[in-house]
Every structure is written in structure tokens, then in C-alpha cells.
C-alpha atoms as a PDB file:
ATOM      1  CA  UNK A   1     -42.625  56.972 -80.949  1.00  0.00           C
ATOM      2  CA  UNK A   2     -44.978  56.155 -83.401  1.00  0.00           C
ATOM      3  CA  UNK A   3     -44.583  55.021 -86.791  1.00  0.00           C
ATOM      4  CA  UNK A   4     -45.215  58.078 -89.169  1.00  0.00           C
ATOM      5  CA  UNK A   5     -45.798  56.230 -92.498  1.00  0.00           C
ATOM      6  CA  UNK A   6     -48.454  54.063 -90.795  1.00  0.00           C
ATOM      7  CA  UNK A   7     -49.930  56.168 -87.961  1.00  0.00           C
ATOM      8  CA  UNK A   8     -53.370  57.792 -89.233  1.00  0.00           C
ATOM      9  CA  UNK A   9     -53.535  61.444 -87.690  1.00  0.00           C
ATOM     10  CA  UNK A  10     -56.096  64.331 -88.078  1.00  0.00           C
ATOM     11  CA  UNK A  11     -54.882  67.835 -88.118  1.00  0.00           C
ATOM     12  CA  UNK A  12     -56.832  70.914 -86.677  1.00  0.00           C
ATOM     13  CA  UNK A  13     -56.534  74.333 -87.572  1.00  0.00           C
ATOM     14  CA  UNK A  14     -58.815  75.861 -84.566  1.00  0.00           C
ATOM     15  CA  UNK A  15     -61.698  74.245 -85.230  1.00  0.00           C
ATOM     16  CA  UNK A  16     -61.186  73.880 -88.937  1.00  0.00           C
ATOM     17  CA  UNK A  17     -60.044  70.382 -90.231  1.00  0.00           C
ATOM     18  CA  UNK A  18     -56.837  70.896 -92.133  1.00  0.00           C
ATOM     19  CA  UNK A  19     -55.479  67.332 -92.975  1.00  0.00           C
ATOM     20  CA  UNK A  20     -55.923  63.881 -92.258  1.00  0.00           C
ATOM     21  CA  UNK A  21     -53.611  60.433 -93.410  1.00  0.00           C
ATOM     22  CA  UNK A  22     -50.199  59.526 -92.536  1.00  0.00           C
ATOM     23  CA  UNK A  23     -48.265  61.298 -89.668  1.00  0.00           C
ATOM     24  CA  UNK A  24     -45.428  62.504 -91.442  1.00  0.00           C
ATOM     25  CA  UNK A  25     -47.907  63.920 -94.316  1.00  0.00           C
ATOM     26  CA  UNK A  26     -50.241  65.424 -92.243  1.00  0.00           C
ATOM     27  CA  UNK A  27     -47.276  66.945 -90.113  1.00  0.00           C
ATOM     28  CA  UNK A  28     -45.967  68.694 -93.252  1.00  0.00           C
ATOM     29  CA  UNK A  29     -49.373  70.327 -93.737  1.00  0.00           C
ATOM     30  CA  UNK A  30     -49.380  71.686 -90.297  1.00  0.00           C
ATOM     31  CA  UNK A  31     -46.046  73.295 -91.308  1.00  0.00           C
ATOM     32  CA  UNK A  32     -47.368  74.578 -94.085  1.00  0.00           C
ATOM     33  CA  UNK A  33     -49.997  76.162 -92.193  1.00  0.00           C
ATOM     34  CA  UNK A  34     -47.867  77.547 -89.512  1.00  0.00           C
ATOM     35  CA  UNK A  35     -45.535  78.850 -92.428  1.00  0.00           C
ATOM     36  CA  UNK A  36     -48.691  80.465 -94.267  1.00  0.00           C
ATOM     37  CA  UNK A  37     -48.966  82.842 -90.816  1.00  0.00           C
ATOM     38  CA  UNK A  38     -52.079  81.216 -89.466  1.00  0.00           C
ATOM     39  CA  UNK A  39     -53.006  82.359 -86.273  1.00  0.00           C
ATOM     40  CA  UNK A  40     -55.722  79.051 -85.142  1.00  0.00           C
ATOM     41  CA  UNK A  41     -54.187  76.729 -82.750  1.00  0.00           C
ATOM     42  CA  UNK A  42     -52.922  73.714 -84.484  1.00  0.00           C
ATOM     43  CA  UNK A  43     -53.501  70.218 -83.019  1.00  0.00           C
ATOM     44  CA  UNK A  44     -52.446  66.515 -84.229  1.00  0.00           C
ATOM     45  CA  UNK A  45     -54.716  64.305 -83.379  1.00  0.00           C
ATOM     46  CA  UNK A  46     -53.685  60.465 -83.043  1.00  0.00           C
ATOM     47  CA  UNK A  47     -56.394  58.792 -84.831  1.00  0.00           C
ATOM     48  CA  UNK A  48     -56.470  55.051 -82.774  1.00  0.00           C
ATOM     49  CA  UNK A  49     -56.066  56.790 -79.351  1.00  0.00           C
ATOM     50  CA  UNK A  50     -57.397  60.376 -79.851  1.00  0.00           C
ATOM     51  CA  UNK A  51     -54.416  62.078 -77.946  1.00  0.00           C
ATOM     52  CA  UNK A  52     -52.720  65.474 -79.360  1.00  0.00           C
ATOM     53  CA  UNK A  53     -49.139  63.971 -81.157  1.00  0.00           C
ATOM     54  CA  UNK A  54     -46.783  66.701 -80.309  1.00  0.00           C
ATOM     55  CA  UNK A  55     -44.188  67.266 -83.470  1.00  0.00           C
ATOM     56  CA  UNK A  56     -41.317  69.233 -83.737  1.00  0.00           C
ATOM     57  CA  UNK A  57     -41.927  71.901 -86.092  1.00  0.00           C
ATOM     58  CA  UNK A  58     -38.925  73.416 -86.753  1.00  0.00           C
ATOM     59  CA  UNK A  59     -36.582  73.547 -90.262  1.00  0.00           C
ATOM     60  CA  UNK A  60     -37.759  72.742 -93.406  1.00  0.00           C
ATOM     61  CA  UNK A  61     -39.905  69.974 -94.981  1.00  0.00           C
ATOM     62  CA  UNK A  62     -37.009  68.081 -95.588  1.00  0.00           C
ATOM     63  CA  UNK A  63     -35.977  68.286 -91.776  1.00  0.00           C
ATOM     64  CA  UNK A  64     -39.262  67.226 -90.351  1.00  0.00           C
ATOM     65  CA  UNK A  65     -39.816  63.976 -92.697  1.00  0.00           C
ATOM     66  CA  UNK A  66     -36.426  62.622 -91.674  1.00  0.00           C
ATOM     67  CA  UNK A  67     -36.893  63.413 -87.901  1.00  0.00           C
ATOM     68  CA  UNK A  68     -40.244  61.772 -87.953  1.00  0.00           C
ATOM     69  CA  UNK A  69     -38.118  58.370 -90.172  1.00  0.00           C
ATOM     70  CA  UNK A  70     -35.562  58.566 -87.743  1.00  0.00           C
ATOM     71  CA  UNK A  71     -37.779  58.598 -84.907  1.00  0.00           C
ATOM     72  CA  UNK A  72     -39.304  55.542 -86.015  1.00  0.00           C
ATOM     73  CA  UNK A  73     -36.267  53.786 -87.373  1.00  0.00           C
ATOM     74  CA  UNK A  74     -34.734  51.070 -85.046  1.00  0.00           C
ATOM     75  CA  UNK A  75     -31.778  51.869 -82.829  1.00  0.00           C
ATOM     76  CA  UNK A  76     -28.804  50.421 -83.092  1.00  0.00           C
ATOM     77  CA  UNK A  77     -28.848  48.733 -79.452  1.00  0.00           C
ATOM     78  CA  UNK A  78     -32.907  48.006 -80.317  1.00  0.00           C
ATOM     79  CA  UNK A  79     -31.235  44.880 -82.484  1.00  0.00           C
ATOM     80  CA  UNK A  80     -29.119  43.423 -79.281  1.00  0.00           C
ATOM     81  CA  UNK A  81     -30.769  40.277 -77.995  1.00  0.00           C
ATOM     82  CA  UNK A  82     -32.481  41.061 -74.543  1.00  0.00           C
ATOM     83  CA  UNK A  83     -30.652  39.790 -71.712  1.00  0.00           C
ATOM     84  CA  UNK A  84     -32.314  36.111 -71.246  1.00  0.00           C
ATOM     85  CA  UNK A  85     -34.469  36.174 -68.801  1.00  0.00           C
ATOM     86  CA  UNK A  86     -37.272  33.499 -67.050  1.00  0.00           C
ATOM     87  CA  UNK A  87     -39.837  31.504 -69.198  1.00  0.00           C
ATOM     88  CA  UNK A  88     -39.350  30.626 -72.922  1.00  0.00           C
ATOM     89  CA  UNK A  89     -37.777  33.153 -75.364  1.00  0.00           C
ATOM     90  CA  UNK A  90     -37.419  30.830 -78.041  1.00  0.00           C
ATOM     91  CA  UNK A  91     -41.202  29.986 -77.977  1.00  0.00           C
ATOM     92  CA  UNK A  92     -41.963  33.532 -77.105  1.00  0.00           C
ATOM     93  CA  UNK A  93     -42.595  33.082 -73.598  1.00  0.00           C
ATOM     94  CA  UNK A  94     -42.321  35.821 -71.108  1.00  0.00           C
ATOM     95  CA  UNK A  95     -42.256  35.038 -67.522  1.00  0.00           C
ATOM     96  CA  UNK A  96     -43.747  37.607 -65.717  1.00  0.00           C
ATOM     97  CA  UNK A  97     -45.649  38.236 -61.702  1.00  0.00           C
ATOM     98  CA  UNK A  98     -49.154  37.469 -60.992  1.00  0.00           C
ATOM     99  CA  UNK A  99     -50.610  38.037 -58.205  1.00  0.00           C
ATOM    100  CA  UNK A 100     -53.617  36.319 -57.153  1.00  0.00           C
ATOM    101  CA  UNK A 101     -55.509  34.563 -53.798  1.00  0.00           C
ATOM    102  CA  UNK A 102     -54.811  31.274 -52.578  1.00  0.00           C
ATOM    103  CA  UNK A 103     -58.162  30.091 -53.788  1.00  0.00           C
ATOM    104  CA  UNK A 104     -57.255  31.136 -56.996  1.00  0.00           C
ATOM    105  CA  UNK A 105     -53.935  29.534 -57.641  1.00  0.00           C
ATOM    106  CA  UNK A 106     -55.324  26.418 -55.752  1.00  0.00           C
ATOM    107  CA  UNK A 107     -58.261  26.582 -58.778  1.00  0.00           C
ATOM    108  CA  UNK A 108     -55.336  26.799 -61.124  1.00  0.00           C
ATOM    109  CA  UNK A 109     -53.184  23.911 -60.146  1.00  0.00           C
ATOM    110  CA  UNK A 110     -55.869  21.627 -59.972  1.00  0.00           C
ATOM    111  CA  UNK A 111     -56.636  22.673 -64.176  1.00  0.00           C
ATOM    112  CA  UNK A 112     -54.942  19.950 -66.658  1.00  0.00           C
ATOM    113  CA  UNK A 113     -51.237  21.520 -67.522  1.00  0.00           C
ATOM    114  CA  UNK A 114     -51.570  23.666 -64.394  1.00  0.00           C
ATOM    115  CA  UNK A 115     -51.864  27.793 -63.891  1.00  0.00           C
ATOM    116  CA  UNK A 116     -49.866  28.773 -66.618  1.00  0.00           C
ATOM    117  CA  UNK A 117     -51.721  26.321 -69.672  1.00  0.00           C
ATOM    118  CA  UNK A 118     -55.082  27.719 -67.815  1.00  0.00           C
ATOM    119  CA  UNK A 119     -54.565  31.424 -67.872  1.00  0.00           C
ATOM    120  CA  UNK A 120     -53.440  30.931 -71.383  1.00  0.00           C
ATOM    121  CA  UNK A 121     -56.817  29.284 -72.322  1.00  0.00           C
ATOM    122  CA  UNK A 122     -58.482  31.932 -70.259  1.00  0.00           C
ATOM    123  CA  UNK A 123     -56.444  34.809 -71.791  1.00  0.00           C
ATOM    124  CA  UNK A 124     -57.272  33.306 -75.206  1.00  0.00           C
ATOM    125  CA  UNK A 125     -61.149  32.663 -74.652  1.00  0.00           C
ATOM    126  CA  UNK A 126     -61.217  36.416 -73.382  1.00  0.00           C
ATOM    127  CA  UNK A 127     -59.822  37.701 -76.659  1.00  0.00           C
ATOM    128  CA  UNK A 128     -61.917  35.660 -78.746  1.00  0.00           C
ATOM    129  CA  UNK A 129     -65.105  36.818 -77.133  1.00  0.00           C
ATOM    130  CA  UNK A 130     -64.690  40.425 -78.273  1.00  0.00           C
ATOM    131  CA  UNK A 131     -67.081  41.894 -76.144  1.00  0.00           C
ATOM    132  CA  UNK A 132     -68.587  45.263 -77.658  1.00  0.00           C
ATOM    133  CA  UNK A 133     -69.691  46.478 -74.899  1.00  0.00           C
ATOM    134  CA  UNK A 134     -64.998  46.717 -74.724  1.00  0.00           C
ATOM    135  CA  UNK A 135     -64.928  48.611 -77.864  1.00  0.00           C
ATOM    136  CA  UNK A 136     -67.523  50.702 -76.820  1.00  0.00           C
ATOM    137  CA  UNK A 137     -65.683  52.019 -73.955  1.00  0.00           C
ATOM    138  CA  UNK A 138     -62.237  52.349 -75.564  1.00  0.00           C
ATOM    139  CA  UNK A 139     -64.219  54.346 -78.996  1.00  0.00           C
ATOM    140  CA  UNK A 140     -65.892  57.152 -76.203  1.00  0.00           C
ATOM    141  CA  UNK A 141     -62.608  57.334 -74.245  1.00  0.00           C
ATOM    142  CA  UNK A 142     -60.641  58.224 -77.426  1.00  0.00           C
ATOM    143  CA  UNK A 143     -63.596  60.267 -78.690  1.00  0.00           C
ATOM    144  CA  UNK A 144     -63.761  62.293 -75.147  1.00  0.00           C
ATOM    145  CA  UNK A 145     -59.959  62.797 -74.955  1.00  0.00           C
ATOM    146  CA  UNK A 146     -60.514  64.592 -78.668  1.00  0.00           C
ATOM    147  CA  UNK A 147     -63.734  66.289 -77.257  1.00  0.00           C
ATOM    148  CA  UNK A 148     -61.657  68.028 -74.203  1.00  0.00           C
ATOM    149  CA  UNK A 149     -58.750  69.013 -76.346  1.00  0.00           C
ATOM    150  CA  UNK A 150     -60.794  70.615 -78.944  1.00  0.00           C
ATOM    151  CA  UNK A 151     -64.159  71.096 -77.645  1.00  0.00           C
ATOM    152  CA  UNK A 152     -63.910  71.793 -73.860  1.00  0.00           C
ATOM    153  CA  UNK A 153     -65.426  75.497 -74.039  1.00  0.00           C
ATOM    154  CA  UNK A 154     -68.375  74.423 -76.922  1.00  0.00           C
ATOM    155  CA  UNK A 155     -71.726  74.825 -75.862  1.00  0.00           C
ATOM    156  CA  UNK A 156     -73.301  71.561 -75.310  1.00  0.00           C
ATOM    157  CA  UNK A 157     -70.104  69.808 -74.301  1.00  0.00           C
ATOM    158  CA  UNK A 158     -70.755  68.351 -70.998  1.00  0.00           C
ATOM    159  CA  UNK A 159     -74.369  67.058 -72.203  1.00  0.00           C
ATOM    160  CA  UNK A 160     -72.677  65.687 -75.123  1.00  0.00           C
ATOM    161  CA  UNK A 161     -70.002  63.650 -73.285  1.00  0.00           C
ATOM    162  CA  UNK A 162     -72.972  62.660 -71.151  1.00  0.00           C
ATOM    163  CA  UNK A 163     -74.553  61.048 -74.337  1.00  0.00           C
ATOM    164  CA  UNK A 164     -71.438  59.588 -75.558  1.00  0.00           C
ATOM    165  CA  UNK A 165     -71.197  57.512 -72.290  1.00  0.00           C
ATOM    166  CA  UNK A 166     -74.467  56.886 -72.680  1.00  0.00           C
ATOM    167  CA  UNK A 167     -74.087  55.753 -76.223  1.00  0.00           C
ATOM    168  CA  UNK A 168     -76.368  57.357 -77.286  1.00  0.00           C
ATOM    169  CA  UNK A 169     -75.870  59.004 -80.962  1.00  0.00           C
ATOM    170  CA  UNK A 170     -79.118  60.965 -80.919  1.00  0.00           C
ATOM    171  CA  UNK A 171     -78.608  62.561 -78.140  1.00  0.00           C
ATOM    172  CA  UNK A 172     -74.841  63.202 -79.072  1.00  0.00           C
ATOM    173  CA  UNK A 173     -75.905  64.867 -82.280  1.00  0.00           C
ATOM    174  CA  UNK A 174     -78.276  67.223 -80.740  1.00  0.00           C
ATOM    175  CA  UNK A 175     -76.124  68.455 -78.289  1.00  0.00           C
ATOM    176  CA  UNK A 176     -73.086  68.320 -80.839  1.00  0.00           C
ATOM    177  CA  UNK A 177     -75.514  70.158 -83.408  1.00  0.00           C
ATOM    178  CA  UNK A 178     -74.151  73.856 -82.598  1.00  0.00           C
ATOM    179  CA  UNK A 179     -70.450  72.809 -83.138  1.00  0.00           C
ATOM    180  CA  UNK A 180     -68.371  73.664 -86.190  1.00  0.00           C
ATOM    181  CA  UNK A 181     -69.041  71.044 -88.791  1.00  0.00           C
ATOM    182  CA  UNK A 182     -65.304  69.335 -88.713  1.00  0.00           C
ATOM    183  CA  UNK A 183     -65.093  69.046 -85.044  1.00  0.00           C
ATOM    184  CA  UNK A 184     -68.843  67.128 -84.298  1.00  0.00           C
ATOM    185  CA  UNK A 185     -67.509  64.967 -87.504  1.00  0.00           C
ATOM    186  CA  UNK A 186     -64.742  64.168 -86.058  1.00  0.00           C
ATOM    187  CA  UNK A 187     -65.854  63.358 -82.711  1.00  0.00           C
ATOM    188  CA  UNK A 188     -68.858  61.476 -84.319  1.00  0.00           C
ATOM    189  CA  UNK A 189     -66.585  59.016 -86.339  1.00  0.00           C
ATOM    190  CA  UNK A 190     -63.933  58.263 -83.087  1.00  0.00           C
ATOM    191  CA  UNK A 191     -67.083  58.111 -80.831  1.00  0.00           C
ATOM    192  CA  UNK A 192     -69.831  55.651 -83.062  1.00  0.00           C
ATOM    193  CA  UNK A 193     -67.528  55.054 -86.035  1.00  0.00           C
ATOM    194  CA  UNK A 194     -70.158  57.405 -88.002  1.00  0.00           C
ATOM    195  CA  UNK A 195     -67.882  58.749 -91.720  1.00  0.00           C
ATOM    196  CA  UNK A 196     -70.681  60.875 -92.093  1.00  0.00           C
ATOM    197  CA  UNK A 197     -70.600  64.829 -90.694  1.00  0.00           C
END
């Protein structure tokens, strides 16, 4: 479950932008909503990953703040110690299968500290490299998953997602032009990191 103090969210009231901030807060305005007889869809929208967050709705304000806190409170067996296991636990160390070819382990042994020292430095010199062309990909797969919940049926949609692959914001925009305001905002910010409408 995910935290709802720290978990940003975006709520949707058809294709109306009804809240955005904190999952428990912006859960209580979909309530609110709901309560005020609306008759729009509303969707949660996971900020980071761009999935629907689906929250139980029921009882009072009260009710749905402390099932979100409890949800995200640790359980009691959470604090038991894992059952020990291979590698290192005091250092952290988590022994786990790899599978790889023989030329590939042979590479590895022959490395100073052997295979598990190298695909540490490897693993490490990946991270640190931060390739954008990686954040590119993860920003239009979050951005699409919010496109087909929301925007599926919109004219332009399939020429849009085509431009978002492409990264291409121009192209995005024109074909995102004819959508209601909040939606190609939203979509614009998960897909290019673009605030503006």
C-alpha cells in the first residue's frame, strides 16, 4: 500500500481536475464529491507511476483517513527479523540467483574481488550514469497509462501517444489541443515534466 501522507495523487472528476497533494487529502475530496451527488467518473491518479489508486470510499471522513493510516502503518509481524537467509544481513547483503552464460561468469571471476565485487561496480556505474534517454521512457509510460484511463475515446489520442513516444512536445500539443484543459495538463506535466497547461 502506499503511504498516504507522502504519496502525491491527482483526482479527476470526468475530465475536470478536482484535487491534487497528499493521498489521504485528495481521497477526502473525492468523497466529498461523491457525497455532493456528482455524476463524472472519479479517478485517483498515482502521481510517480500514473496508475488509477483504488480507495475505499465508504463511512465518513473520519473512517477513510484512518483506513488509509492504517494501511500504511507497519504490521505487527512487519517488525519480526526475516528468517536469516544467504549473503550478509548485517551489511545489507542479499543473496539472490543470477543467471548468466559461461562466458560471462568466466569474465567475472577473472575481475579483482570476483563476480559479486564486479556486478556491484557495474550495478553502481549503471546508476550513476543516469541515462535520459531511461527517464524518458519511464515519464511517457506513466503519462500513457494516465492517457488510456482518462483519454482513450479523445480525439487525437492515438496520434498523441504517437508523439509522446516520439518525444515530441509539439506534436503532442497539437494533437492534445482539442482536449479539456485539465486532462492535456496533466498528461503534459507526467509526459515532458511541462507545469504549464
Amino acid at each position: 500500500m502506499t503511504d498516504p501522507t507522502t504519496t502525491l495523487c491527482t483526482a479527476f472528476e470526468g475530465h475536470r481536475r478536482l484535487a491534487a497533494g497528499p493521498l489521504v487529502e485528495v481521497a477526502l475530496a473525492v468523497k466529498a464529491a461523491g457525497d455532493g451527488g456528482t455524476t463524472a467518473p472519479l479517478l485517483i491518479f498515482n502521481d510517480a507511476t500514473g496508475r488509477v489508486i483504488d480507495v475505499d470510499l465508504r463511512g465518513t471522513t473520519g473512517d477513510i483517513a484512518a483506513r488509509l493510516s492504517s494501511a500504511a502503518a507497519p504490521r505487527p509481524d512487519d517488525s519480526a527479523p526475516p528468517p536469516r537467509g544467504r549473503g550478509r544481513p548485517r551489511l545489507g547483503v542479499i543473496g539472490r540467483e543470477v543467471t548468466l552464460l559461461p562466458r560471462h561468469w568466466t569474465w567475472l571471476a577473472a575481475q579483482p574481488g570476483g563476480a559479486s565485487v564486479a556486478l556491484r561496480r557495474l550495478v553502481d556505474a549503471a546508476r550513476r550514469f543516469d541515462d535520459p534517454r531511461q527517464k524518458n521512457r519511464a515519464a511517457q509510460e506513466i503519462a500513457y497509462r494516465f492517457m488510456s484511463a482518462l483519454a482513450g475515446n479523445l480525439p487525437g489520442f492515438e496520434e498523441a501517444a504517437r508523439a509522446l513516444f516520439a518525444h515530441d512536445p509539439v506534436r503532442f500539443a497539437q494533437h492534445a489541443a482539442g482536449w479539456p484543459r485539465d486532462v492535456r495538463g496533466y498528461a503534459t506535466r507526467l509526459a515532458f515534466g511541462d507545469p504549464s497547461d
